[in-house]
PDB file of N, CA and C in Angstrom:
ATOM      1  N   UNK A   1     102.054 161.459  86.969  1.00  0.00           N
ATOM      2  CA  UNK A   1     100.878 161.083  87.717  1.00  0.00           C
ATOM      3  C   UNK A   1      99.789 160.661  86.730  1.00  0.00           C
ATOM      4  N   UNK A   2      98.928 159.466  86.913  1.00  0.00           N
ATOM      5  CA  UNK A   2      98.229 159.206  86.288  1.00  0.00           C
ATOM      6  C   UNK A   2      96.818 160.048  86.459  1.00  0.00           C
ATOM      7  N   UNK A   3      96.060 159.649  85.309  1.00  0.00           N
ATOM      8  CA  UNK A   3      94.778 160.407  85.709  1.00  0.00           C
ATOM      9  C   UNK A   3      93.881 159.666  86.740  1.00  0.00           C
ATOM     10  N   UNK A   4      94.173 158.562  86.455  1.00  0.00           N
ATOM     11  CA  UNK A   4      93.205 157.747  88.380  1.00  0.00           C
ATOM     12  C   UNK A   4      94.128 158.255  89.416  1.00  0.00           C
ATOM     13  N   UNK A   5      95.168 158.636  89.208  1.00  0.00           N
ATOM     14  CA  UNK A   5      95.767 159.090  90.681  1.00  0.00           C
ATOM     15  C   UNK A   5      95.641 160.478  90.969  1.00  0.00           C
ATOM     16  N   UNK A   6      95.247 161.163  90.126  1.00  0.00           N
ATOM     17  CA  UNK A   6      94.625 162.594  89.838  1.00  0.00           C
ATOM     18  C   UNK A   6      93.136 162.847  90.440  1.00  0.00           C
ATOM     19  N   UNK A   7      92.561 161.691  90.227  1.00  0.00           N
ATOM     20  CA  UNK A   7      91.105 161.349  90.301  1.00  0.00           C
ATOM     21  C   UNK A   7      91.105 161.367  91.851  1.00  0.00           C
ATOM     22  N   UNK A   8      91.704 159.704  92.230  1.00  0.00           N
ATOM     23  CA  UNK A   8      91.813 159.742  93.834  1.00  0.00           C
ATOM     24  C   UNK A   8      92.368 161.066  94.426  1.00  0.00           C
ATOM     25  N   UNK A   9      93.140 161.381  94.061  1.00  0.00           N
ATOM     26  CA  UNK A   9      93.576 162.558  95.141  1.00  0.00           C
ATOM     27  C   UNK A   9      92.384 163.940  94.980  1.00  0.00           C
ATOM     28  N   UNK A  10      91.966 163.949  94.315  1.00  0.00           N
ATOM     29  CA  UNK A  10      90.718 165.044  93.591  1.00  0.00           C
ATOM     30  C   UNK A  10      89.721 164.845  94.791  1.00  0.00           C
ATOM     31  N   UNK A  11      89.549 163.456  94.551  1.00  0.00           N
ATOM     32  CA  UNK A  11      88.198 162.841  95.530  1.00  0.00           C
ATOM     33  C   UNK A  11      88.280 163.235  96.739  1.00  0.00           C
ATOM     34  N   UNK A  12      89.719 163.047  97.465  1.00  0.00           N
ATOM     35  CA  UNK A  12      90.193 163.387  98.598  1.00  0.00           C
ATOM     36  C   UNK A  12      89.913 164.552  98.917  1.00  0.00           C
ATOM     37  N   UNK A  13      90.347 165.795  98.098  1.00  0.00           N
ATOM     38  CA  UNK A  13      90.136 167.116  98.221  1.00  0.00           C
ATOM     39  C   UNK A  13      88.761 167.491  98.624  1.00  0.00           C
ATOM     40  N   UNK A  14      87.782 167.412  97.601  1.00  0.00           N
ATOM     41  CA  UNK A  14      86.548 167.264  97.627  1.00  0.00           C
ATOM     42  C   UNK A  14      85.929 166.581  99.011  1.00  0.00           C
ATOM     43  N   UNK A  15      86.116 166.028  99.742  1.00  0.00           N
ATOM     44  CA  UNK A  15      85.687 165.797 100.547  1.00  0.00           C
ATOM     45  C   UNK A  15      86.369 165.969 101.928  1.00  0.00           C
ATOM     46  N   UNK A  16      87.428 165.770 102.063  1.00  0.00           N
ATOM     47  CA  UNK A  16      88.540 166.554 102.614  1.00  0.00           C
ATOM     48  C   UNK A  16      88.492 168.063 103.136  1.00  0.00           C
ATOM     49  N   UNK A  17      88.381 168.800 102.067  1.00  0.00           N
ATOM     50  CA  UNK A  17      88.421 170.597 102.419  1.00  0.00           C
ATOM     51  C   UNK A  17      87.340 171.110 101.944  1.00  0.00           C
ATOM     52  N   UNK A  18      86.537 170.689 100.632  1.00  0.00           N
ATOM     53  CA  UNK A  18      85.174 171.008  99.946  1.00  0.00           C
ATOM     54  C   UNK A  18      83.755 170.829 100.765  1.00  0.00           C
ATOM     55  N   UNK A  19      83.958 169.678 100.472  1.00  0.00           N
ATOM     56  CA  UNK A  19      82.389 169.374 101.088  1.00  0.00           C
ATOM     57  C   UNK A  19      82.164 168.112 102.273  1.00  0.00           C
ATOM     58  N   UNK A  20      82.822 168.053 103.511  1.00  0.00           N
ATOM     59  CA  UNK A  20      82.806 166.598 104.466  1.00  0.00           C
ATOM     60  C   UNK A  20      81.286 166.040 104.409  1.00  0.00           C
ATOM     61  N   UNK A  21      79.995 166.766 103.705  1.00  0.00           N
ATOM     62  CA  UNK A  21      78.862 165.547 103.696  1.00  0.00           C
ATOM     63  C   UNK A  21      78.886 164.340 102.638  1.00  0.00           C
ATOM     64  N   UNK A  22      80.539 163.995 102.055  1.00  0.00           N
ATOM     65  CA  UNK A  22      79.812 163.572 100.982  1.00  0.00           C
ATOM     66  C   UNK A  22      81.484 162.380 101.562  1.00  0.00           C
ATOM     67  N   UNK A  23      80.867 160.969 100.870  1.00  0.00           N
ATOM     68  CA  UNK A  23      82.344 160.501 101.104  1.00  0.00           C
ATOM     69  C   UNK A  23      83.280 159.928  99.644  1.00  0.00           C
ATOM     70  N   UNK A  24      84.658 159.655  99.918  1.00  0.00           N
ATOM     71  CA  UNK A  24      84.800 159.553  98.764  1.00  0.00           C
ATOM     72  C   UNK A  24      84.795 158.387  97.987  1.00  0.00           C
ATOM     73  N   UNK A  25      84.012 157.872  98.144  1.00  0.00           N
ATOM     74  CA  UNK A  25      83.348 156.573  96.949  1.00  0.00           C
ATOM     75  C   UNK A  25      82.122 157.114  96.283  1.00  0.00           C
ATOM     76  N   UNK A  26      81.913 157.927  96.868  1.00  0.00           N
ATOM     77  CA  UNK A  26      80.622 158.480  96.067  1.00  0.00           C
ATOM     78  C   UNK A  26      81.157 159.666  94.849  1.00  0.00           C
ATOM     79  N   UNK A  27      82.806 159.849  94.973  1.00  0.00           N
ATOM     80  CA  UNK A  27      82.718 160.477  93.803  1.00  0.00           C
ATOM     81  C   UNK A  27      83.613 159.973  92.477  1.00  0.00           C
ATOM     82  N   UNK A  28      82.708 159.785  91.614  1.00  0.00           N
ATOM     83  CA  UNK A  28      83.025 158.940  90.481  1.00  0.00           C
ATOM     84  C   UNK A  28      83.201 160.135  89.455  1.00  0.00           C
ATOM     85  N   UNK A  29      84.408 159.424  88.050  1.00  0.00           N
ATOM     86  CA  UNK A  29      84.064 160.833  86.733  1.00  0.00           C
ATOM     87  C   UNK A  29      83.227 161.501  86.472  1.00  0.00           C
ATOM     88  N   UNK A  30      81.804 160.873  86.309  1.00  0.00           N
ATOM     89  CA  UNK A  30      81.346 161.561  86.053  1.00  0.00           C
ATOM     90  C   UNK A  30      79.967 162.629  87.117  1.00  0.00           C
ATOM     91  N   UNK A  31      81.156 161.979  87.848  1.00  0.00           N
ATOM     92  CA  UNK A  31      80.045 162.933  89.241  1.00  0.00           C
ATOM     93  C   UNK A  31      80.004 164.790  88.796  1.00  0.00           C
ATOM     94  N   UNK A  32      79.050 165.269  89.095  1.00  0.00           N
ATOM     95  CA  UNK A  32      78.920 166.830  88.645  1.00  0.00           C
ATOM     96  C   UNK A  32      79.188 167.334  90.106  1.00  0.00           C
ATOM     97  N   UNK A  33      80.014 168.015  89.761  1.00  0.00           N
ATOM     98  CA  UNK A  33      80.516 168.919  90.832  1.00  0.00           C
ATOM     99  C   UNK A  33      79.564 169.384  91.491  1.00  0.00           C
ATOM    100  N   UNK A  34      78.577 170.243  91.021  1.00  0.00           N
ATOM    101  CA  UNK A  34      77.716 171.172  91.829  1.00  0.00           C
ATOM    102  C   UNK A  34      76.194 170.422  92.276  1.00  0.00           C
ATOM    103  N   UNK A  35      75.823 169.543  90.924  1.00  0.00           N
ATOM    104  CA  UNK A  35      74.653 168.869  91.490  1.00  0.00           C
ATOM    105  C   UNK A  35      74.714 167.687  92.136  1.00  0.00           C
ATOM    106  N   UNK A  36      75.801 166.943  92.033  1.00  0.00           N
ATOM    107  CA  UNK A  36      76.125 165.598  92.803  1.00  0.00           C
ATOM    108  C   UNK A  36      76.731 165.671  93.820  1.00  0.00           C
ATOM    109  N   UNK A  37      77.951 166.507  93.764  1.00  0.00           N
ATOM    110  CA  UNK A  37      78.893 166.860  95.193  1.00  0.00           C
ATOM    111  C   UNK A  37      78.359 167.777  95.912  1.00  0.00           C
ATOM    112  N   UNK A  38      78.038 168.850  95.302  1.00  0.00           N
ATOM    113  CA  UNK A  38      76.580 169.774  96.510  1.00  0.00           C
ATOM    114  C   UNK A  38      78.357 171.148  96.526  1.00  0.00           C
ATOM    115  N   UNK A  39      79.102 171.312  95.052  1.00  0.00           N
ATOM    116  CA  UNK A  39      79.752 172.277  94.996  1.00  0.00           C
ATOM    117  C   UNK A  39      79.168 173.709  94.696  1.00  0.00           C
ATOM    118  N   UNK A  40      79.004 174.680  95.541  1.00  0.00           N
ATOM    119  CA  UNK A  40      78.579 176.021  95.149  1.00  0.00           C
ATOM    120  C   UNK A  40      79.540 176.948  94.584  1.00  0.00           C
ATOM    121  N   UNK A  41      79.613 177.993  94.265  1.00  0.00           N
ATOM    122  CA  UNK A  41      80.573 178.568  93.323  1.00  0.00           C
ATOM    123  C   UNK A  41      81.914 179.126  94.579  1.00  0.00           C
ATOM    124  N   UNK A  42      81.629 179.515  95.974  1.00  0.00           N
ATOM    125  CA  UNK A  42      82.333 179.903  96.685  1.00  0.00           C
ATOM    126  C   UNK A  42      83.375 178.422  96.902  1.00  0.00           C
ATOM    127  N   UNK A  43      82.263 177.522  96.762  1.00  0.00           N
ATOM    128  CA  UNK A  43      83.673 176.182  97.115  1.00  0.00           C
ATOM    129  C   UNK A  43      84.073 175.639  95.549  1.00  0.00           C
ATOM    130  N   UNK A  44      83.455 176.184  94.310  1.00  0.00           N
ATOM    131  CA  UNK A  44      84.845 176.238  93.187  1.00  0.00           C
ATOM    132  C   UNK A  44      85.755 176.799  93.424  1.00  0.00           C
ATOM    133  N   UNK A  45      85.611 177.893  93.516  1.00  0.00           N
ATOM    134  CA  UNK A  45      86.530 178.413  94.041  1.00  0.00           C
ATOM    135  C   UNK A  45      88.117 178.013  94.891  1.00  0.00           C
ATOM    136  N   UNK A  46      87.757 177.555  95.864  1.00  0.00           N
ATOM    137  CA  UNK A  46      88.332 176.613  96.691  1.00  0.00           C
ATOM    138  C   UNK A  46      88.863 175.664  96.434  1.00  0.00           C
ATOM    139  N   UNK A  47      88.101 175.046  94.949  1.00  0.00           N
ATOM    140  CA  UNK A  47      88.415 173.878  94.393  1.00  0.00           C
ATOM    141  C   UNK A  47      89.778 174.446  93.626  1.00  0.00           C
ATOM    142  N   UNK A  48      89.506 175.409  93.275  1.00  0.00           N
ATOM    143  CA  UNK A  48      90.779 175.572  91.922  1.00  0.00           C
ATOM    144  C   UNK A  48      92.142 175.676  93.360  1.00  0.00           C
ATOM    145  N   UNK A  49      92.355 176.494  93.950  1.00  0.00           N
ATOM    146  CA  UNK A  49      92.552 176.617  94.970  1.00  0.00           C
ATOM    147  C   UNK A  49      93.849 175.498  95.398  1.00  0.00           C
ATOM    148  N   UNK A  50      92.655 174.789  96.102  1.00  0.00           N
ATOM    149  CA  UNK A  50      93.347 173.332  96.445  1.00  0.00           C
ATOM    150  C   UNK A  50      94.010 172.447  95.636  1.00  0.00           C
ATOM    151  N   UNK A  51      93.079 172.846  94.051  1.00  0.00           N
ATOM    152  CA  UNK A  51      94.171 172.138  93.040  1.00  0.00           C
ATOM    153  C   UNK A  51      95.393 172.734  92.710  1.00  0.00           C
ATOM    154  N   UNK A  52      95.546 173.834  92.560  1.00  0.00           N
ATOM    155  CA  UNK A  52      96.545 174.728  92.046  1.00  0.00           C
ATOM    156  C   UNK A  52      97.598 174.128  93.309  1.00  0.00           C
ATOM    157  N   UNK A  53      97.412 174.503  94.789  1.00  0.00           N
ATOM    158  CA  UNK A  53      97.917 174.013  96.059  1.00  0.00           C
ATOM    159  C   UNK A  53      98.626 172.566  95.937  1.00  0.00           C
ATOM    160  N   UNK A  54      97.635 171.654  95.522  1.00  0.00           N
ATOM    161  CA  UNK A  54      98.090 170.319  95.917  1.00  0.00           C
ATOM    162  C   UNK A  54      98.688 169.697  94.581  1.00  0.00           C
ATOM    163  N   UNK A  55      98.439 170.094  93.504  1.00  0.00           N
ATOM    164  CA  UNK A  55      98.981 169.438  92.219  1.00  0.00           C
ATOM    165  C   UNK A  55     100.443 170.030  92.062  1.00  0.00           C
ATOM    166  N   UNK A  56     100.271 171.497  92.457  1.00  0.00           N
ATOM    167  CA  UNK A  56     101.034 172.821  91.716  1.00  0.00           C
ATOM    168  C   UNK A  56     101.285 172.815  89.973  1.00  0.00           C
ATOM    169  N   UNK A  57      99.352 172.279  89.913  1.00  0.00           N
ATOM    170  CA  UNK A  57      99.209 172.600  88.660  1.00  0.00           C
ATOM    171  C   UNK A  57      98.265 174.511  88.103  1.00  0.00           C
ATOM    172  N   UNK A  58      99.018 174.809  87.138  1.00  0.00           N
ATOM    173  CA  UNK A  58      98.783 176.151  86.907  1.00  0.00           C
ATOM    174  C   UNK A  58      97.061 175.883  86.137  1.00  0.00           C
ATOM    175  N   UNK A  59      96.090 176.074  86.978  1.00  0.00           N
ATOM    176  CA  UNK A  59      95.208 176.067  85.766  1.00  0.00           C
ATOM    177  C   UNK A  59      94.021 177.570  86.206  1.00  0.00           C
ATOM    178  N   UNK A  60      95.132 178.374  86.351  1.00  0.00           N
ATOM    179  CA  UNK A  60      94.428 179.481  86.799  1.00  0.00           C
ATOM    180  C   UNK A  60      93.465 180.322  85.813  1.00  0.00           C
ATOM    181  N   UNK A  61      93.646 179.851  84.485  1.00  0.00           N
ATOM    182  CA  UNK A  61      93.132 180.337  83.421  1.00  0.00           C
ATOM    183  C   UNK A  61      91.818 179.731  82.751  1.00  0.00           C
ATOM    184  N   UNK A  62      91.758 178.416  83.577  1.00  0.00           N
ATOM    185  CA  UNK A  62      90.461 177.856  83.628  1.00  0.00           C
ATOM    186  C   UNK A  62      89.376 178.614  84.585  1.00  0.00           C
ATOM    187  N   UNK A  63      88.263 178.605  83.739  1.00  0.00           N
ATOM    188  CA  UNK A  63      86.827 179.634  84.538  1.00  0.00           C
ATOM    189  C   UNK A  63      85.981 178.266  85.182  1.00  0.00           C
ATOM    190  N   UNK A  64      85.759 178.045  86.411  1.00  0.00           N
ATOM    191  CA  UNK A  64      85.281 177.422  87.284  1.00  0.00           C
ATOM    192  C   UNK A  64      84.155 177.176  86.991  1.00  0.00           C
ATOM    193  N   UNK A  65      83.175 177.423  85.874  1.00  0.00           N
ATOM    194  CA  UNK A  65      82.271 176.926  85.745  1.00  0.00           C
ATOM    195  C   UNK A  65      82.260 175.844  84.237  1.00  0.00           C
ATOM    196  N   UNK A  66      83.570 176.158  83.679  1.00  0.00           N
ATOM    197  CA  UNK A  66      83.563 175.043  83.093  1.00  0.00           C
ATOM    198  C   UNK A  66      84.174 173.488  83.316  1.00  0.00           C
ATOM    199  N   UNK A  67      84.118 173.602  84.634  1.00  0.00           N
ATOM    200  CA  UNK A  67      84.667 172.551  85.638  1.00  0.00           C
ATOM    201  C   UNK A  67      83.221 172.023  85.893  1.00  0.00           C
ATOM    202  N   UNK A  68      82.156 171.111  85.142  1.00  0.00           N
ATOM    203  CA  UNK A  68      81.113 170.469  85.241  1.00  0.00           C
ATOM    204  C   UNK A  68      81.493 169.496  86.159  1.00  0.00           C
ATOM    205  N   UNK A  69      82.085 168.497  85.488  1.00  0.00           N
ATOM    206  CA  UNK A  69      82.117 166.854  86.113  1.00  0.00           C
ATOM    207  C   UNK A  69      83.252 166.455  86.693  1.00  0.00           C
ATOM    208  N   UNK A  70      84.070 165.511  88.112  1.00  0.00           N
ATOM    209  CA  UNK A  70      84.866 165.228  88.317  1.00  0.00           C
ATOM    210  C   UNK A  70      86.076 165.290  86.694  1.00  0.00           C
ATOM    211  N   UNK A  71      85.738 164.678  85.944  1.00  0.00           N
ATOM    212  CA  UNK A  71      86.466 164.317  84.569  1.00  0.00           C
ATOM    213  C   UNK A  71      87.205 165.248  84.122  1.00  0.00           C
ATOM    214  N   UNK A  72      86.031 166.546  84.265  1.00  0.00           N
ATOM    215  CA  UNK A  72      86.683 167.929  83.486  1.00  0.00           C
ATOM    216  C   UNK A  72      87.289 167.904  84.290  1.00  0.00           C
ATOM    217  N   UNK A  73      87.448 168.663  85.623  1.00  0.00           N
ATOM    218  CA  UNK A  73      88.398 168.630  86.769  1.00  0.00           C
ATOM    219  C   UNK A  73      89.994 168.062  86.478  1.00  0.00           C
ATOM    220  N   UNK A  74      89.514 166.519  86.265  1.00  0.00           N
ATOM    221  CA  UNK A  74      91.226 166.051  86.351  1.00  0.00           C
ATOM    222  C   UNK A  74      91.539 166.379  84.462  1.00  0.00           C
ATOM    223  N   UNK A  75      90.789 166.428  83.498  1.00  0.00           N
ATOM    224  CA  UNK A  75      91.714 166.861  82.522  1.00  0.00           C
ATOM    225  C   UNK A  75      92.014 167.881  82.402  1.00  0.00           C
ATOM    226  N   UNK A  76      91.477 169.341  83.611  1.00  0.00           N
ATOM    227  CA  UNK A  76      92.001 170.548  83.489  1.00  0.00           C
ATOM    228  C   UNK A  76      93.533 170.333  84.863  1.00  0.00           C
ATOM    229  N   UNK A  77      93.540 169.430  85.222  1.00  0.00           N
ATOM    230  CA  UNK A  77      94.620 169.244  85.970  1.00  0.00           C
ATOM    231  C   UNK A  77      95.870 168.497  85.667  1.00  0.00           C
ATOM    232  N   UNK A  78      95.143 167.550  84.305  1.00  0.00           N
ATOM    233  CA  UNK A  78      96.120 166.977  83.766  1.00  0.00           C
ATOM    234  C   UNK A  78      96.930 168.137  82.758  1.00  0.00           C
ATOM    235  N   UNK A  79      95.983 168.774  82.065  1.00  0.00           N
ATOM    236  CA  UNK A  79      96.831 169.859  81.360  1.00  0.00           C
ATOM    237  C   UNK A  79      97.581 170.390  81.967  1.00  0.00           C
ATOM    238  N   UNK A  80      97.532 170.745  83.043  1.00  0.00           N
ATOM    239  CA  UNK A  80      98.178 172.175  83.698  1.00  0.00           C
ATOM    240  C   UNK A  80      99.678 171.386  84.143  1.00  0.00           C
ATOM    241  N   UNK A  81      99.693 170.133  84.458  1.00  0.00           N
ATOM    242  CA  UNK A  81     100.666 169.614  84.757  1.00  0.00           C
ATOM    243  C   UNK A  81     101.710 169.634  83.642  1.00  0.00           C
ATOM    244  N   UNK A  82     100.656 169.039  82.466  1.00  0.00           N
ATOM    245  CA  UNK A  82     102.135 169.019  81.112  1.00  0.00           C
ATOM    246  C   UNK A  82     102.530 170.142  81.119  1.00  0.00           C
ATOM    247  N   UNK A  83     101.405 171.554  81.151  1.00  0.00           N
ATOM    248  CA  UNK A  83     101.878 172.739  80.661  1.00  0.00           C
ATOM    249  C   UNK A  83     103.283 173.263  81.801  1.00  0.00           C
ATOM    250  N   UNK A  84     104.637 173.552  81.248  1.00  0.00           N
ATOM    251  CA  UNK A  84     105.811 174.167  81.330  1.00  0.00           C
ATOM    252  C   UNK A  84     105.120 175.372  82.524  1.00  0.00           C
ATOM    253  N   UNK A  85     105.916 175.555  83.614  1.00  0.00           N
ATOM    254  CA  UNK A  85     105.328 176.460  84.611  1.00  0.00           C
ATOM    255  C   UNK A  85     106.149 178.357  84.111  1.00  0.00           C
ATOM    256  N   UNK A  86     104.937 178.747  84.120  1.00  0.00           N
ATOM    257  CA  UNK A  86     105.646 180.598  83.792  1.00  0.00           C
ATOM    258  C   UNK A  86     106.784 180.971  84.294  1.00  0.00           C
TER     259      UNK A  86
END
C-alpha cells in the first residue's frame, strides 16, 4: 500500500468514524490532527483504534500524542505495516 493510499483511506477514517464535521478534502499531510481536524484525545484514541482495525497495522506502541499531523499518522502506519506481526 502506498502512502497516498494510506493517506486516502486515513482521510476516510477521520471523517468517517472521528469527526463527520469535517470533509475529506479538507484533510491534507499536513493537517494537525487536533487543531485542524477538531481531534480530542478521546477520539485519538479511536484513531489508533480504527487504524490498528482497518490497516491491521500494529502501532500500539505509538503514544497518541505524538500523532501531530495527518503525515505522522500515515508514517506511524506505514511502519507498523513493514513491521513483521508478534
Amino acid at each position: 500500500m502506498t502512502t497516498d493510499e494510506i493517506r486516502d483511506t486515513l482521510a476516510k477514517i477521520l471523517v468517517e468514524k472521528i469527526n463527520s464535521t469535517i470533509a475529506v478534502d479538507q484533510v491534507d499531510w499536513d493537517s494537525t490532527l487536533r487543531d485542524d481536524l477538531g481531534i480530542d484525545s478521546l477520539g485519538a484514541a479511536e484513531l489508533l483504534f480504527e487504524i490498528e482495525e482497518t490497516f491491521g497495522a500494529q502501532i500500539g506502541t505509538v503514544d497518541a500524542t505524538s500523532l501531530v499531523t495527518v503525515r505522522d499518522a500515515v508514517t506511524a502506519i506505514s511502519r507498523g505495516l513493514q513491521s513483521p506481526a508478534a
